[in-house]
PDB file of N, CA and C in Angstrom:
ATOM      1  N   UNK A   1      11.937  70.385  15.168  1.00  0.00           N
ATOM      2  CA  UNK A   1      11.476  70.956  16.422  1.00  0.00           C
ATOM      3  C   UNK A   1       9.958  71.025  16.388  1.00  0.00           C
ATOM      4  N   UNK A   2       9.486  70.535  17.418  1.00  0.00           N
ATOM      5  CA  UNK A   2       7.935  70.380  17.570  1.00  0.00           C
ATOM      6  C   UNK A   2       7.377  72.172  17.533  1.00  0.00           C
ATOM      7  N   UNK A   3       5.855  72.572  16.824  1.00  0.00           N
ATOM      8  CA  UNK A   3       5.879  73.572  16.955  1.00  0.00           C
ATOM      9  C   UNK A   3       5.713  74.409  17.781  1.00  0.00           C
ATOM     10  N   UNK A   4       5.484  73.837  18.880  1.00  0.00           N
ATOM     11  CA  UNK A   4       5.058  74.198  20.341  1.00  0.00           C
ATOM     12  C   UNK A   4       6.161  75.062  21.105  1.00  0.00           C
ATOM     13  N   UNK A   5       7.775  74.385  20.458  1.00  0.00           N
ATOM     14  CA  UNK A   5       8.625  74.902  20.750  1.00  0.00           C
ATOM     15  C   UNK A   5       9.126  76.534  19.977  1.00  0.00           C
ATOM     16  N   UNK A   6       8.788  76.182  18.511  1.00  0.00           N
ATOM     17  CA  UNK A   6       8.203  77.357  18.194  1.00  0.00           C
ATOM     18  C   UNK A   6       7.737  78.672  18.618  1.00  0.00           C
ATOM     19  N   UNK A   7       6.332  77.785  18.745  1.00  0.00           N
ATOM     20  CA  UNK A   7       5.277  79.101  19.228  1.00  0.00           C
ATOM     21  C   UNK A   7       5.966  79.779  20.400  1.00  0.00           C
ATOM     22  N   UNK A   8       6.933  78.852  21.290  1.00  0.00           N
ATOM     23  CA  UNK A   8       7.034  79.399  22.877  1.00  0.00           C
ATOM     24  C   UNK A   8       7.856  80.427  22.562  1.00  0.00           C
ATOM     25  N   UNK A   9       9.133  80.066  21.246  1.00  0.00           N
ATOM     26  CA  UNK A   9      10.570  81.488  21.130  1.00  0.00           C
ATOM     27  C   UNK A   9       9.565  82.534  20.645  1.00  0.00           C
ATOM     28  N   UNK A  10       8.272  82.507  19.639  1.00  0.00           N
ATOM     29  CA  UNK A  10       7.432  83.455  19.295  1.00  0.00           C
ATOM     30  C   UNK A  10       6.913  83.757  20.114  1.00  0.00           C
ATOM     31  N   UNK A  11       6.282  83.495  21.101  1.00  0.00           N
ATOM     32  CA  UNK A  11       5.361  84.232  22.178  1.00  0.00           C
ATOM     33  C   UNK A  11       6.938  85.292  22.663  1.00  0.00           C
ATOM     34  N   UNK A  12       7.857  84.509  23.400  1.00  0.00           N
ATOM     35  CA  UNK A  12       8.922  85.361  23.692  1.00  0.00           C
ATOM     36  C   UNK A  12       9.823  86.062  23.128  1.00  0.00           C
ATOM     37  N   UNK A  13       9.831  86.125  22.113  1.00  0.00           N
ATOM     38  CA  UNK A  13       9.864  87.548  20.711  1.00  0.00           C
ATOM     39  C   UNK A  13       8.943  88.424  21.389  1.00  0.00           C
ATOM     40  N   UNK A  14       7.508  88.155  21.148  1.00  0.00           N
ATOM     41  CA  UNK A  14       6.813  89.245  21.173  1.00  0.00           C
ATOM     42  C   UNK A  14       6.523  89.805  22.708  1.00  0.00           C
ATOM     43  N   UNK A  15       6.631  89.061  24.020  1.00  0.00           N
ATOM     44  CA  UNK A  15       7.027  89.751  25.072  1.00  0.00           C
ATOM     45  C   UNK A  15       8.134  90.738  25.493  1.00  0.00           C
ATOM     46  N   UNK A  16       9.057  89.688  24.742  1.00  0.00           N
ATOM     47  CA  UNK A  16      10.343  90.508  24.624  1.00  0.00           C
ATOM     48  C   UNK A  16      10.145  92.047  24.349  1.00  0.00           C
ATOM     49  N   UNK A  17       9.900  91.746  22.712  1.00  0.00           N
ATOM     50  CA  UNK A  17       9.793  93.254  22.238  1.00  0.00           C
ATOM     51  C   UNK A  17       8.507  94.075  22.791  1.00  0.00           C
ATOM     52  N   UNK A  18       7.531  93.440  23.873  1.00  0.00           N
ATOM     53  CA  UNK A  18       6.964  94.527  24.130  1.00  0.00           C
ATOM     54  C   UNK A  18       7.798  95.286  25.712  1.00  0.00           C
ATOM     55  N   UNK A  19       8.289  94.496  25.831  1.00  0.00           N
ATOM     56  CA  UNK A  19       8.731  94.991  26.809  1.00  0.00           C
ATOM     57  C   UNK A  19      10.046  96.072  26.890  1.00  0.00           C
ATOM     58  N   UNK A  20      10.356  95.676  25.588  1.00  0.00           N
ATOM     59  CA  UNK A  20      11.879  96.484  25.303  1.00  0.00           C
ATOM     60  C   UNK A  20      10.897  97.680  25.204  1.00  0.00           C
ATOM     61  N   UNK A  21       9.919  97.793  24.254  1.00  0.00           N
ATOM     62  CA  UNK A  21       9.143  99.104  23.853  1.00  0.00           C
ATOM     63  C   UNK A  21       8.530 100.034  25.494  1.00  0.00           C
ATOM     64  N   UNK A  22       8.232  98.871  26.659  1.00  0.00           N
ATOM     65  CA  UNK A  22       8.179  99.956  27.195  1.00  0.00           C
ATOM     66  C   UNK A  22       9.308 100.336  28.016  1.00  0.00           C
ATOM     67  N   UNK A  23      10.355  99.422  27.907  1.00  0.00           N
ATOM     68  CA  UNK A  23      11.566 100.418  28.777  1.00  0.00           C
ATOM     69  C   UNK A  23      12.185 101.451  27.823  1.00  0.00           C
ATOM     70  N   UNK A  24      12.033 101.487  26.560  1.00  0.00           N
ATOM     71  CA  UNK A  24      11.825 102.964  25.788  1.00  0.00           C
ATOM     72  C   UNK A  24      11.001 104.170  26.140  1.00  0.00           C
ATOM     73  N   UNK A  25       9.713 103.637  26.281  1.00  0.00           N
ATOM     74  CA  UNK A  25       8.587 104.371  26.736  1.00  0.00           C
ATOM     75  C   UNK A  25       9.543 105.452  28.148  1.00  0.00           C
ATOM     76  N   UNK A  26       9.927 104.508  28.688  1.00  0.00           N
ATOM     77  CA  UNK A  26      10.387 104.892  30.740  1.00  0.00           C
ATOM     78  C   UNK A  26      11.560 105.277  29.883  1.00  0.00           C
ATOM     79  N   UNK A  27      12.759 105.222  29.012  1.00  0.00           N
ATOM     80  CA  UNK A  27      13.486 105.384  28.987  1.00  0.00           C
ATOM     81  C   UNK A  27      13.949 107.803  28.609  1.00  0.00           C
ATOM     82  N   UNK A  28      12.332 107.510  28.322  1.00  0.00           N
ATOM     83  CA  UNK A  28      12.020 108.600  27.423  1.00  0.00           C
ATOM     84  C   UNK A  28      10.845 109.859  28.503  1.00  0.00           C
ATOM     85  N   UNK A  29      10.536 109.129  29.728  1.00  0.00           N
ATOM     86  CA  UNK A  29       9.712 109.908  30.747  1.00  0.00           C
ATOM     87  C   UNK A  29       8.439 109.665  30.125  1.00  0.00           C
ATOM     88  N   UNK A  30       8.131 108.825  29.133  1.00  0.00           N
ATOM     89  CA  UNK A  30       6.377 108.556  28.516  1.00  0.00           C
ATOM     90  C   UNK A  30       6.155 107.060  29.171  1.00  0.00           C
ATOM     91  N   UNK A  31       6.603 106.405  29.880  1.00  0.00           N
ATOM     92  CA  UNK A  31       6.567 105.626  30.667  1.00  0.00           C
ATOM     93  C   UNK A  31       5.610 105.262  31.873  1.00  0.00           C
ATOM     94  N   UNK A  32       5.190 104.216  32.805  1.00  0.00           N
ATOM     95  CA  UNK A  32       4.426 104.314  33.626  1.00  0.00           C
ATOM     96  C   UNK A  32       5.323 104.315  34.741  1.00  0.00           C
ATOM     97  N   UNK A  33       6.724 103.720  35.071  1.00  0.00           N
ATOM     98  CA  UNK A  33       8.027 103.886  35.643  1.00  0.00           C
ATOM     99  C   UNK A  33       8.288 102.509  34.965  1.00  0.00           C
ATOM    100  N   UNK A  34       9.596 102.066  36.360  1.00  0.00           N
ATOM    101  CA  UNK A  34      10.680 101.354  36.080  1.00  0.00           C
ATOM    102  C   UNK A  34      10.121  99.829  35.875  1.00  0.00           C
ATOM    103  N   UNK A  35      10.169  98.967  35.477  1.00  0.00           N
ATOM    104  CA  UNK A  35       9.405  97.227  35.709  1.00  0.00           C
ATOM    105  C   UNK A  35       9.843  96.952  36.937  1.00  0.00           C
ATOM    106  N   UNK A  36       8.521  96.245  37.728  1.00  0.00           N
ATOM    107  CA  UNK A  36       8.863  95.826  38.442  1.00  0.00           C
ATOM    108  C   UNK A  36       9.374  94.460  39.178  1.00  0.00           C
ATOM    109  N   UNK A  37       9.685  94.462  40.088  1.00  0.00           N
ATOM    110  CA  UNK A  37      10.390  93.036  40.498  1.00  0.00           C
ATOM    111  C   UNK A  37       9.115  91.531  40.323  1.00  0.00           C
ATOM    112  N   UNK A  38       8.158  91.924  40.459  1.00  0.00           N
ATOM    113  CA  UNK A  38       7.471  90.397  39.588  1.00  0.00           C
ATOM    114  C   UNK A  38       7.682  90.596  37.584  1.00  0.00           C
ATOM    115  N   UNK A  39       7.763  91.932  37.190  1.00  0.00           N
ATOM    116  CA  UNK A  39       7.914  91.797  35.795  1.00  0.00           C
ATOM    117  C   UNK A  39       9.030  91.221  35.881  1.00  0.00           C
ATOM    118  N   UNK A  40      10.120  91.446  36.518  1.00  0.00           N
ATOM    119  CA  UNK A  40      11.375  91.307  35.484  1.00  0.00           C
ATOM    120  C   UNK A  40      11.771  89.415  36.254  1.00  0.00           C
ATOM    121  N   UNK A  41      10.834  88.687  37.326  1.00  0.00           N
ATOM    122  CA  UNK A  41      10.877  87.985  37.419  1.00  0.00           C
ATOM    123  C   UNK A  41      10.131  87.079  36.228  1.00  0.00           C
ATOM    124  N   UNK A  42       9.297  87.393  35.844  1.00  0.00           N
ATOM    125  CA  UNK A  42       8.549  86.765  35.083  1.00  0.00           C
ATOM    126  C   UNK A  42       8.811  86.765  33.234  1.00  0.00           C
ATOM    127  N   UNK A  43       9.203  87.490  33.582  1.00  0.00           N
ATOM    128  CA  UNK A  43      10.914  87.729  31.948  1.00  0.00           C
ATOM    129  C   UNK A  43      11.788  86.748  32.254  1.00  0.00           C
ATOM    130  N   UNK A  44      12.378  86.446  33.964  1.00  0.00           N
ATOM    131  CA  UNK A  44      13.521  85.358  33.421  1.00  0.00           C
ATOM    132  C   UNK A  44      12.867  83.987  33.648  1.00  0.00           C
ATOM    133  N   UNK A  45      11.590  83.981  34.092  1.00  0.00           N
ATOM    134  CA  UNK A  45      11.004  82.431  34.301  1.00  0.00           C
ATOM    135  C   UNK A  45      10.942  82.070  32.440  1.00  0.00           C
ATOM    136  N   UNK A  46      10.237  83.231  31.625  1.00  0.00           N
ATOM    137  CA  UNK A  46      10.135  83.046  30.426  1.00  0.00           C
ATOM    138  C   UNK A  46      11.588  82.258  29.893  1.00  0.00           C
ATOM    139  N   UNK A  47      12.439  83.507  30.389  1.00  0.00           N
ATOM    140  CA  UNK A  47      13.568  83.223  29.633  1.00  0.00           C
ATOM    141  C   UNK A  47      14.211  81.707  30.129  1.00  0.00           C
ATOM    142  N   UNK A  48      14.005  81.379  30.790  1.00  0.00           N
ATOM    143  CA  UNK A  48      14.211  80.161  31.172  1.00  0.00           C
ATOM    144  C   UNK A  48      13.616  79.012  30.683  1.00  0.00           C
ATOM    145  N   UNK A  49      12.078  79.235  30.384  1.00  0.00           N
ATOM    146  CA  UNK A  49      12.046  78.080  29.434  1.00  0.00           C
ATOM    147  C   UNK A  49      12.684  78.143  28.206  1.00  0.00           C
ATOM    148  N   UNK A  50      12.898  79.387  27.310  1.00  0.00           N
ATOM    149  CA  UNK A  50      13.173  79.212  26.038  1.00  0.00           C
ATOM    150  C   UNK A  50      14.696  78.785  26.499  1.00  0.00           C
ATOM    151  N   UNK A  51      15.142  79.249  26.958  1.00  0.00           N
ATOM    152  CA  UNK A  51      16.884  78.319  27.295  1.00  0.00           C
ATOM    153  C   UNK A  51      16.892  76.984  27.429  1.00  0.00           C
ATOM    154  N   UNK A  52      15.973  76.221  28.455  1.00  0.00           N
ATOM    155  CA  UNK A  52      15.716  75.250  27.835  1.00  0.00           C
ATOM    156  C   UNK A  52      15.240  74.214  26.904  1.00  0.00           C
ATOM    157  N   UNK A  53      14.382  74.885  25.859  1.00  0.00           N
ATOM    158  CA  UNK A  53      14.531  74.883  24.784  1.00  0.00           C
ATOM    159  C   UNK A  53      14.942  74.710  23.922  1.00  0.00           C
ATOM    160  N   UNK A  54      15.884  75.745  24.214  1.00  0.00           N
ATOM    161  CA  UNK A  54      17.368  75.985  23.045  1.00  0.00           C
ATOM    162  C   UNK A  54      18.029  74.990  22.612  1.00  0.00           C
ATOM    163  N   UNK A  55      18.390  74.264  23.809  1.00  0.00           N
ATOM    164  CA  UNK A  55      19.150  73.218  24.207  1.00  0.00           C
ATOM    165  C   UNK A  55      19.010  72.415  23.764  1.00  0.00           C
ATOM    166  N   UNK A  56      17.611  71.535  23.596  1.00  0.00           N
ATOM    167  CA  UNK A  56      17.374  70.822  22.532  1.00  0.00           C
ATOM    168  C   UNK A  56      16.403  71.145  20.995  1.00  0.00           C
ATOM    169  N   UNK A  57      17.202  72.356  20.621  1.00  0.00           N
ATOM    170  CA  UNK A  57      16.482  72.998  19.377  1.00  0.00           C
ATOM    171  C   UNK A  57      16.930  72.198  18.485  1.00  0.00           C
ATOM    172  N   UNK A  58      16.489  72.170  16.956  1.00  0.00           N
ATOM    173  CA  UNK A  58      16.890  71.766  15.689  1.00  0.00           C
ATOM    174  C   UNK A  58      17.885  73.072  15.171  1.00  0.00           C
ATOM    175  N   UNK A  59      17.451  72.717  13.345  1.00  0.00           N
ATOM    176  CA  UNK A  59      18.247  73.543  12.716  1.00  0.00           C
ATOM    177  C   UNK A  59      17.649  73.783  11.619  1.00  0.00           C
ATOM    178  N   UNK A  60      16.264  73.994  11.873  1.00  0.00           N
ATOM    179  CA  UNK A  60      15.192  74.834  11.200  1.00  0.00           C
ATOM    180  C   UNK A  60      15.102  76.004  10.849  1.00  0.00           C
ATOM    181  N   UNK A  61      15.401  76.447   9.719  1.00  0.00           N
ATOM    182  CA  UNK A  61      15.733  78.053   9.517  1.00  0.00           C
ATOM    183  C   UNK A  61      14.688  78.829   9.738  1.00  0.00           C
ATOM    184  N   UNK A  62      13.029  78.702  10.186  1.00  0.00           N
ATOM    185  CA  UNK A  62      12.417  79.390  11.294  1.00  0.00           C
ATOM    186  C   UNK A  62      13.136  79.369  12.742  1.00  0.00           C
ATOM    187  N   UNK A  63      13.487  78.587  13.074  1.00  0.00           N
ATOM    188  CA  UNK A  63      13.458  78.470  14.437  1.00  0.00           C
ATOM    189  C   UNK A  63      14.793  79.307  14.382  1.00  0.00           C
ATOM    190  N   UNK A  64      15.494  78.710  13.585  1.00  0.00           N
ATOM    191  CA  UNK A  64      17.177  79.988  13.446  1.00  0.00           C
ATOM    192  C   UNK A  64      16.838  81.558  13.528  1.00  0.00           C
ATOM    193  N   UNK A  65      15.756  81.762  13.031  1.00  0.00           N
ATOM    194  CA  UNK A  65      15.440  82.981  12.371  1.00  0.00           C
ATOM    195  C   UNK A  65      14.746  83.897  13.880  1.00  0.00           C
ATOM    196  N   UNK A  66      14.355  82.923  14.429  1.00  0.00           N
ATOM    197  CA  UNK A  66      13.376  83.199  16.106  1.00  0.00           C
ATOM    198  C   UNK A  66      15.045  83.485  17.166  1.00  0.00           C
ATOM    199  N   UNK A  67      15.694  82.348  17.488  1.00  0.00           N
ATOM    200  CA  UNK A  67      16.643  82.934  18.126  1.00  0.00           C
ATOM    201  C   UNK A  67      17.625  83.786  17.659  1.00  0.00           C
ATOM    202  N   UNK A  68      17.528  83.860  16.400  1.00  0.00           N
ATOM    203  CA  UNK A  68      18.472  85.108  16.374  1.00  0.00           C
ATOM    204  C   UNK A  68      17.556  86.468  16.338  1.00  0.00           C
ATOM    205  N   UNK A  69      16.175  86.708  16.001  1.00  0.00           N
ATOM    206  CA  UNK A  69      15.544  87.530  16.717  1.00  0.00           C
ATOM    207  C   UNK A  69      15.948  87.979  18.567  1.00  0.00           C
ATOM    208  N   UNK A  70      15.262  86.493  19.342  1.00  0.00           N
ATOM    209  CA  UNK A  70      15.554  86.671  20.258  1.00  0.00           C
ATOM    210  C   UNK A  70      16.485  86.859  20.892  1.00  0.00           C
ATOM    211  N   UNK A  71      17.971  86.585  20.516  1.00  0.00           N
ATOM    212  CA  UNK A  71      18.987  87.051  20.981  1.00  0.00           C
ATOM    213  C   UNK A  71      19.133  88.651  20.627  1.00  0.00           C
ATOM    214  N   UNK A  72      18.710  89.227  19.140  1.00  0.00           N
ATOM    215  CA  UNK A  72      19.003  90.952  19.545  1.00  0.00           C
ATOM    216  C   UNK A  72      18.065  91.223  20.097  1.00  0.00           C
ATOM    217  N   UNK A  73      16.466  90.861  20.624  1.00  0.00           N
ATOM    218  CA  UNK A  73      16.154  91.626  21.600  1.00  0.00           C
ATOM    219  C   UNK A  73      16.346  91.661  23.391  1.00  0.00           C
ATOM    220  N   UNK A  74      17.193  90.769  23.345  1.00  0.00           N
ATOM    221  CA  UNK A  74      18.401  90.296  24.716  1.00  0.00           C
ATOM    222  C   UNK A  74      19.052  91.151  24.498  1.00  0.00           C
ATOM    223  N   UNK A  75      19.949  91.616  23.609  1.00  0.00           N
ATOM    224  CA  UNK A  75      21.192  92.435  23.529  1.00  0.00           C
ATOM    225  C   UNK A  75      20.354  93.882  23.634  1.00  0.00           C
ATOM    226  N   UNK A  76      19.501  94.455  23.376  1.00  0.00           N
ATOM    227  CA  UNK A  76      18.692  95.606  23.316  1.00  0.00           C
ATOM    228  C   UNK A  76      17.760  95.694  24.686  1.00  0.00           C
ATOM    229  N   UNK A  77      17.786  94.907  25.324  1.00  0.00           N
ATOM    230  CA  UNK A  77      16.859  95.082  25.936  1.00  0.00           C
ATOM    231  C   UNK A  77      18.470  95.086  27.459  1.00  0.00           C
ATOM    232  N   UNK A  78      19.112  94.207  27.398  1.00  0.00           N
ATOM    233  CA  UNK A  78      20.345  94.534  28.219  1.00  0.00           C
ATOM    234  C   UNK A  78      20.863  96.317  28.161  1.00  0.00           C
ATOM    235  N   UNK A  79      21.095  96.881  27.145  1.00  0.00           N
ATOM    236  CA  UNK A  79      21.377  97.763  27.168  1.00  0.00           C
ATOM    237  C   UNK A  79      20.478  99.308  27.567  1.00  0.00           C
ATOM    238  N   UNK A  80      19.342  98.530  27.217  1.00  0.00           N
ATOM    239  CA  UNK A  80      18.291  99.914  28.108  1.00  0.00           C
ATOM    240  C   UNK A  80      18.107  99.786  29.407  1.00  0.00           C
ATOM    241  N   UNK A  81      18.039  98.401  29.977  1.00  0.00           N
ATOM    242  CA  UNK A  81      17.914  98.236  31.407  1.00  0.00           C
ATOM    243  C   UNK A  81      20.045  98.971  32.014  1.00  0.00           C
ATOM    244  N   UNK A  82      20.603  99.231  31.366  1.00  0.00           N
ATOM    245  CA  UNK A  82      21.612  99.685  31.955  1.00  0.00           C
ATOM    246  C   UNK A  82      21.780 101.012  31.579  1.00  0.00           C
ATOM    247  N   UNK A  83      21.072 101.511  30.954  1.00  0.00           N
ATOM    248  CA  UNK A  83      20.626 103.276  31.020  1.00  0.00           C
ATOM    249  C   UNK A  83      20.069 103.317  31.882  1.00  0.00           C
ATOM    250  N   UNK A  84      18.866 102.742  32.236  1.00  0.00           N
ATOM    251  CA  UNK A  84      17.977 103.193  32.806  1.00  0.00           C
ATOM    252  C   UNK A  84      18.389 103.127  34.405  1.00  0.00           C
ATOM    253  N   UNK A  85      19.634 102.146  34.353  1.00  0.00           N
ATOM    254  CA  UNK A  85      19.735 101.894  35.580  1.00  0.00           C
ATOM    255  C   UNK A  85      20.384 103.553  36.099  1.00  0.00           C
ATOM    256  N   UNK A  86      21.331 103.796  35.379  1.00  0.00           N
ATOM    257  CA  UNK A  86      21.963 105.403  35.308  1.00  0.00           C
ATOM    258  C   UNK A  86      21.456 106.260  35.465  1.00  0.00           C
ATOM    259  N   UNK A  87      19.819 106.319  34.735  1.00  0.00           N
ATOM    260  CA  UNK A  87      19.063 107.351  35.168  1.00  0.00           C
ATOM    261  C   UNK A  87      18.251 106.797  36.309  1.00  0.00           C
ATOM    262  N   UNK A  88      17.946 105.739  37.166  1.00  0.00           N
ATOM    263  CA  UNK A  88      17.894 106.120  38.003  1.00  0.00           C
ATOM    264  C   UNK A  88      18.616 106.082  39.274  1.00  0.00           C
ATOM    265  N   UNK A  89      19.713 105.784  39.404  1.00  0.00           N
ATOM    266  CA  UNK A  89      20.689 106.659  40.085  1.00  0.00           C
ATOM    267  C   UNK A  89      20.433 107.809  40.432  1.00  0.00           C
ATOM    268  N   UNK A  90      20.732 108.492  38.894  1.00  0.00           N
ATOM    269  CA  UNK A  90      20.792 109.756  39.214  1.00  0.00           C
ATOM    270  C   UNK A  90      19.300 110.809  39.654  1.00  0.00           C
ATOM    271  N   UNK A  91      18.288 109.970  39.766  1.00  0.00           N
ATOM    272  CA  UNK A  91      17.135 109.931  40.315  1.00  0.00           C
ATOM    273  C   UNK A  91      17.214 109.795  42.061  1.00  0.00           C
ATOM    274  N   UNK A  92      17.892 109.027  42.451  1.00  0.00           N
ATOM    275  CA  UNK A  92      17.647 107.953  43.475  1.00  0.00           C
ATOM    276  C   UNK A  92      19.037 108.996  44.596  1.00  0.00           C
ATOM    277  N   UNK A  93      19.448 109.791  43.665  1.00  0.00           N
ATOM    278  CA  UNK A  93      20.057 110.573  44.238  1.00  0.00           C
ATOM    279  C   UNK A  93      19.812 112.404  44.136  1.00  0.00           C
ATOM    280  N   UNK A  94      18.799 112.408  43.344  1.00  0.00           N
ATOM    281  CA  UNK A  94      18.452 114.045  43.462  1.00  0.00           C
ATOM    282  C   UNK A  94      17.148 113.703  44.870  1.00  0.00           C
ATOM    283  N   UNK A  95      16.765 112.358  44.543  1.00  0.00           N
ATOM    284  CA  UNK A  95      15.319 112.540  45.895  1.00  0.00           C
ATOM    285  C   UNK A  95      16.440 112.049  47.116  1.00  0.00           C
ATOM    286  N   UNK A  96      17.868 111.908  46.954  1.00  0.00           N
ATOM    287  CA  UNK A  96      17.927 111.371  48.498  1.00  0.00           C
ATOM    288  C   UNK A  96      18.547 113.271  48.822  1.00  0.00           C
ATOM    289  N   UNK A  97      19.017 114.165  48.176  1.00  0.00           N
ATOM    290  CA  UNK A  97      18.801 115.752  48.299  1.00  0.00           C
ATOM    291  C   UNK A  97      17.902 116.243  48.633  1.00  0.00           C
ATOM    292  N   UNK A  98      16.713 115.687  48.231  1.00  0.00           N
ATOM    293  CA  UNK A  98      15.416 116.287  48.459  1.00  0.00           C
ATOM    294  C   UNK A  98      15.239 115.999  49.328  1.00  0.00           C
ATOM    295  N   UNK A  99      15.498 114.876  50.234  1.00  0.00           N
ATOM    296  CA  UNK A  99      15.046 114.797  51.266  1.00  0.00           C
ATOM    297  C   UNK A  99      15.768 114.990  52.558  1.00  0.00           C
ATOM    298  N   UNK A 100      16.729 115.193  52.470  1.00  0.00           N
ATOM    299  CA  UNK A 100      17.812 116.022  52.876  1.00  0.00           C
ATOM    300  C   UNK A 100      17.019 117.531  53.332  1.00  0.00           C
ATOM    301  N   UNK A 101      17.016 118.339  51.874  1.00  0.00           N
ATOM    302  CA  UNK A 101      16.282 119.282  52.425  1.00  0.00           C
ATOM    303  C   UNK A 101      14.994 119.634  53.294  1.00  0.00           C
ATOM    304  N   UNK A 102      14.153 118.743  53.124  1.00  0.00           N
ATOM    305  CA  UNK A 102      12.917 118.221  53.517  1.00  0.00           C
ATOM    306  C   UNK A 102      12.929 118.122  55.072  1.00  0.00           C
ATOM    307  N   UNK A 103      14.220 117.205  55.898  1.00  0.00           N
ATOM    308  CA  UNK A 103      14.513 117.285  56.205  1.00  0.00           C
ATOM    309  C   UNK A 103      15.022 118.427  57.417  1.00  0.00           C
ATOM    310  N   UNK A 104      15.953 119.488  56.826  1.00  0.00           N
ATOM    311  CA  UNK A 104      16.335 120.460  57.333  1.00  0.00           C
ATOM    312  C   UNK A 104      15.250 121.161  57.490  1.00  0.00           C
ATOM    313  N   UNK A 105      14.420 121.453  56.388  1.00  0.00           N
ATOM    314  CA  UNK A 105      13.669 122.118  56.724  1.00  0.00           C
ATOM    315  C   UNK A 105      11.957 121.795  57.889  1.00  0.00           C
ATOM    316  N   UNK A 106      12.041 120.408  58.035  1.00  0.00           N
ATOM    317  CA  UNK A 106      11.097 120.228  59.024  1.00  0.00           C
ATOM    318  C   UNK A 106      12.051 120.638  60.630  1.00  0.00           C
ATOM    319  N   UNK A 107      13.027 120.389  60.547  1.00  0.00           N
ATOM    320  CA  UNK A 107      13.890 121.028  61.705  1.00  0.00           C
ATOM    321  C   UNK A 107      14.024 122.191  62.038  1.00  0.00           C
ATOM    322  N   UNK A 108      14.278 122.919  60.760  1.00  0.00           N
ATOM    323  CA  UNK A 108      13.825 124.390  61.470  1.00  0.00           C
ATOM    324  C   UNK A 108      12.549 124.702  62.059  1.00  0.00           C
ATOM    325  N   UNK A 109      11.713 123.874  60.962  1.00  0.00           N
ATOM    326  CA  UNK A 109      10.468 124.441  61.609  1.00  0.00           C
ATOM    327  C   UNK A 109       9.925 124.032  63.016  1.00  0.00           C
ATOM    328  N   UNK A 110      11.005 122.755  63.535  1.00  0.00           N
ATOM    329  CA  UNK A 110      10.424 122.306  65.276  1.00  0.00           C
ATOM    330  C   UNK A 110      11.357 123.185  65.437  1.00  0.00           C
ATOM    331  N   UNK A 111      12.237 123.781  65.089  1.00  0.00           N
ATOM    332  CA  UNK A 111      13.327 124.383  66.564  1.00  0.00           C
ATOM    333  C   UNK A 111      12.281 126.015  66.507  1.00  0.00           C
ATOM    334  N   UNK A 112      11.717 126.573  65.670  1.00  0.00           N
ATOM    335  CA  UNK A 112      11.080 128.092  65.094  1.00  0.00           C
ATOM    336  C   UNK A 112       9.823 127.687  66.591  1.00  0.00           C
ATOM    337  N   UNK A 113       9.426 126.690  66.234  1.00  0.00           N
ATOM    338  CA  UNK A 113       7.935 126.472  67.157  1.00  0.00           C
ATOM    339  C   UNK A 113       8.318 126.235  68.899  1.00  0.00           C
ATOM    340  N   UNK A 114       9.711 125.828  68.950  1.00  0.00           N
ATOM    341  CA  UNK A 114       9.955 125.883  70.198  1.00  0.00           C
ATOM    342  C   UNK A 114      10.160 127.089  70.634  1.00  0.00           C
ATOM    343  N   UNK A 115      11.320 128.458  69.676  1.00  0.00           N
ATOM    344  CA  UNK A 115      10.949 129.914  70.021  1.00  0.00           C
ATOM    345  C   UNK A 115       9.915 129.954  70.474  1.00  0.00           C
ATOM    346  N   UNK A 116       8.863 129.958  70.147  1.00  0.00           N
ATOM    347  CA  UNK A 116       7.550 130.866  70.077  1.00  0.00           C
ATOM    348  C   UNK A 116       7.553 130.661  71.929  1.00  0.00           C
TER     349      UNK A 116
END
């Protein structure tokens, strides 16, 4: 395998794992929030080249050693994006309460101002 192909599963190791680190970060409220829809587009353009890649990989025990890296930080990084999805749910449903109340309470306050 040319090393180019290499370097590319290594660059995406180390995106990978930075990225797993910050959906830990968010997973934990030390976070900046959730990734957003160009990040997690730009994770599967990645992931898309190394798939193609793959495809025509050798059987270089670096390069063995890179996708089986990269496959557990696929499997780890699947599983925090499906916490996280849980917490925010349960996010996505205390602010749709909140606003609920928010809500009620701007209503009282037009029906209070029509008393007057």
């Amino acid at each position: 395998m040319p090393s180019s192909a290499l370097d590319l599963i290594r660059s995406a190791n180390d995106q990978l794992k930075k990225f797993q680190e910050e959906l830990v970060a968010v997973a934990k409220g030390d976070g900046r929030g959730a990734p957003s829809a160009e990040e997690l587009q730009a994770l599967g353009r990645l992931m898309e080249q190394v798939r193609s890649m793959l495809k025509a990989s050798s059987g270089d025990a670096g390069v063995r050693a890179e996708i089986l890296a990269y496959n557990d930080h696929l499997r780890q990084i699947r599983s925090l994006l499906e916490g996280l999805e849980s917490q925010l749910s349960a996010r996505r449903d205390h602010l749709r309460a909140e606003w609920s109340r928010l809500q009620a309470a701007a209503q009282w306050g037009k029906s209070l101002k029509q008393v007057r």
